[in-house]
Protein backbone atom coordinates (compact mmCIF):
# COMPACT_ATOMS: atom_id res chain seq x y z
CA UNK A 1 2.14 7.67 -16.69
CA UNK A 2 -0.95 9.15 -18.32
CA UNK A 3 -3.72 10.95 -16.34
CA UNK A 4 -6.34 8.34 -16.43
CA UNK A 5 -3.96 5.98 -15.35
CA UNK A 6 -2.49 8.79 -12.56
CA UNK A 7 -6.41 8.65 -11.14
CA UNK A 8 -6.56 5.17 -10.86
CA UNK A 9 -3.24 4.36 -8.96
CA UNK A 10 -4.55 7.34 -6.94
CA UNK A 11 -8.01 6.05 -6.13
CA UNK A 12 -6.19 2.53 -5.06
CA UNK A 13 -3.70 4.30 -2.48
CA UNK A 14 -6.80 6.28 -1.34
CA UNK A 15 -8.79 3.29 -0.21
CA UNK A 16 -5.62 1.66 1.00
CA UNK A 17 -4.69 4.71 3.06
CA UNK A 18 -7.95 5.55 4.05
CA UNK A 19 -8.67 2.77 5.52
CA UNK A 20 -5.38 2.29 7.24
CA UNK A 21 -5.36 5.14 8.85
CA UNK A 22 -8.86 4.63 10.69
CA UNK A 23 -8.34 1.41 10.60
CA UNK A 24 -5.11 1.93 12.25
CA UNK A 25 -6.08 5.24 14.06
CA UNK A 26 -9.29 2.84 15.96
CA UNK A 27 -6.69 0.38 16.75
CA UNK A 28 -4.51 2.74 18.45
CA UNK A 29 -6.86 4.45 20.38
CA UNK A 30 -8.75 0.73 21.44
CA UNK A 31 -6.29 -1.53 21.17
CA UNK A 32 -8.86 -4.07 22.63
CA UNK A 33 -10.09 -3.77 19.12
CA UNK A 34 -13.43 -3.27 20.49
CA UNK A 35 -14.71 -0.30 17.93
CA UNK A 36 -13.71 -2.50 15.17
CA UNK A 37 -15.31 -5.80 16.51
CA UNK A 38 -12.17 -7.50 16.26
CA UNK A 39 -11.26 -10.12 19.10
CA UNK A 40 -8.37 -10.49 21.04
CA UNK A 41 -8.89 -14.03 20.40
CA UNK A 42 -7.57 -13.56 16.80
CA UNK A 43 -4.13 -12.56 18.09
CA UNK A 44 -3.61 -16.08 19.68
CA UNK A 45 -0.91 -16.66 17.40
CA UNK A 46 0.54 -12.98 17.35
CA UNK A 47 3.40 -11.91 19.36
CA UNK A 48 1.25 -8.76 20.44
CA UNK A 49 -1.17 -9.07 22.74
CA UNK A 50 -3.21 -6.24 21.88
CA UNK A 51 -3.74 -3.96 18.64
CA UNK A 52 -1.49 -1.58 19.42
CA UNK A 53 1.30 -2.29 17.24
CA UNK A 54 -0.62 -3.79 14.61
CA UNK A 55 -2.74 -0.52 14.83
CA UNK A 56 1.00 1.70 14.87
CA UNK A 57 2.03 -0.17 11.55
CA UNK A 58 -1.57 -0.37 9.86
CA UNK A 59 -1.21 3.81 10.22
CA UNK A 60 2.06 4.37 9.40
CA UNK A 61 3.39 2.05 6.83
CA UNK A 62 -0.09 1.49 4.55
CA UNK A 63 -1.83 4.89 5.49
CA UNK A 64 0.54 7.51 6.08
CA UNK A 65 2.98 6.21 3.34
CA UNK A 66 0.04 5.80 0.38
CA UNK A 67 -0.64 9.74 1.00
CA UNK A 68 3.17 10.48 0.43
CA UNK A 69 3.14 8.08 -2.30
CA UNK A 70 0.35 10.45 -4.14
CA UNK A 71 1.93 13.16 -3.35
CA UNK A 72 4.67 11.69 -5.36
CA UNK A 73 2.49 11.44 -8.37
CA UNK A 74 0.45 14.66 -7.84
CA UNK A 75 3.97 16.27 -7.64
CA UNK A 76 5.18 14.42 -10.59
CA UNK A 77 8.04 12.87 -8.97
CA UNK A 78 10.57 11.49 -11.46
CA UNK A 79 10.88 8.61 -9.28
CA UNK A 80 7.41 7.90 -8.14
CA UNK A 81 6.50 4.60 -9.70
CA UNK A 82 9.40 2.71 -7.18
CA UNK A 83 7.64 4.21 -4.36
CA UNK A 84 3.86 2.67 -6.07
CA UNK A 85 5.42 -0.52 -6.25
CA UNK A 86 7.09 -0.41 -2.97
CA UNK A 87 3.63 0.27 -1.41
CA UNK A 88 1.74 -2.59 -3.06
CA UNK A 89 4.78 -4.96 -1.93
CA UNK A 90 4.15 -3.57 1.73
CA UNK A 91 0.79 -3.73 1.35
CA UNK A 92 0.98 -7.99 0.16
CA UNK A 93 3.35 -8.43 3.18
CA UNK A 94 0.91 -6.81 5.35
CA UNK A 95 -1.90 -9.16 4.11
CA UNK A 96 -0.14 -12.30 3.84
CA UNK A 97 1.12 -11.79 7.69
CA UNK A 98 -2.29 -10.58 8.69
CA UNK A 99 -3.41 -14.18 7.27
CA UNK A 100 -0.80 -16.46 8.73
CA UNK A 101 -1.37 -14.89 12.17
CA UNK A 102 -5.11 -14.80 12.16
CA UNK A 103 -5.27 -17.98 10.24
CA UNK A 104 -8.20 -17.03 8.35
CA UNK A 105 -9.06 -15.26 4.95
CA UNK A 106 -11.84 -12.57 4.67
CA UNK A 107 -13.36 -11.13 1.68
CA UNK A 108 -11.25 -7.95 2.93
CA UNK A 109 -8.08 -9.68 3.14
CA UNK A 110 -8.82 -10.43 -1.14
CA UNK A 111 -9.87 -6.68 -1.93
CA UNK A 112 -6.48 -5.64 -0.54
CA UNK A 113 -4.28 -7.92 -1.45
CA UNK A 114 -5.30 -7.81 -4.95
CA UNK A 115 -4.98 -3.67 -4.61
CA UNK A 116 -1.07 -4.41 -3.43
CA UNK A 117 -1.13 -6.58 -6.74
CA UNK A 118 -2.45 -3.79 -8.72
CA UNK A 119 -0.14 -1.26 -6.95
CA UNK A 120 3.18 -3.33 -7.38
CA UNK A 121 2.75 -4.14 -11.07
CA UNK A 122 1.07 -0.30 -11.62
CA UNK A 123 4.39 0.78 -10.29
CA UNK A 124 6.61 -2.13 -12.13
CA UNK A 125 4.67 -1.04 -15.99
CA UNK A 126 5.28 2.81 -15.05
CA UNK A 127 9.45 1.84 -14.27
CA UNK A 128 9.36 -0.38 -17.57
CA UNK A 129 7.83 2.68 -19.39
CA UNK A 130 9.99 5.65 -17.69
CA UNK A 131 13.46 3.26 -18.36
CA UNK A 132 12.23 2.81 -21.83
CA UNK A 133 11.61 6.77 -22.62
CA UNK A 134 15.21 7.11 -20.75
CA UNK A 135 16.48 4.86 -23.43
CA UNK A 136 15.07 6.30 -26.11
CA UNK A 137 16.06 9.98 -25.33
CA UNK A 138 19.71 9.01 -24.75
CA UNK A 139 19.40 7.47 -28.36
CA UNK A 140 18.42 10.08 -29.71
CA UNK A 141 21.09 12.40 -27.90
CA UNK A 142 23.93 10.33 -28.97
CA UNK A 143 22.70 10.78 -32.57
CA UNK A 144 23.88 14.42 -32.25
């Protein structure tokens, strides 16, 4: 994956993780949802009665797993475009869920799931591309 393309995969998880984890971090600590205006009423078709959960999962699973996924990348992890995808597919669960429970769709609700869009086929191009360059160099190594 080339540099600019590094920073902009990077900048997405950022403001994914970010987010999630104050998002998450608010939810947790008010699970009311009260610091984040958000009203019980909303869960009405939740199996949760509070935001505690959804706060536990919003932290975890889109904010604590974007940072290791740019780690990954900063690190230059063979591996790490599996681990892009795999957080833009969590991240388009987490919407479409978010969506069928609150039964309602926010401008939010687009921004993210068209960064889980960007994410999963960021990380699908960079597997194409790494399985290609595989390719090739075992090509060339049977040609010896």
């Amino acid at each position: 994956m080339n540099s600019a393309f590094k920073i902009i995969v990077i900048i997405l998880l950022l403001f994914n993780g970010t987010g999630a984890i104050y998002g998450g971090g608010q939810l947790m600590l008010h699970p009311d949802g009260s610091t984040m205006e958000l009203s019980l009423d909303l869960l009405k078709h939740a199996p949760f009665n509070n935001y505690l959960v959804p706060g536990i999962i919003l932290f975890t699973v889109n904010g604590l797993f974007s940072f290791y996924v740019i780690a990954l990348i900063v690190f230059n992890f063979k591996g790490f475009p599996v681990y892009v995808l795999a957080q833009g597919i969590i991240l388009i669960f987490w919407i479409l869920v978010q969506v069928i429970i609150i039964r309602k769709v926010t401008p939010l609700h687009v921004l993210l799931g068209t960064i889980g869009i960007l994410l999963l086929l960021s990380g699908w191009a960079q597997k194409k591309v790494q399985e290609h360059d595989e390719s090739r160099k075992d090509n060339s190594l049977e040609m010896y």
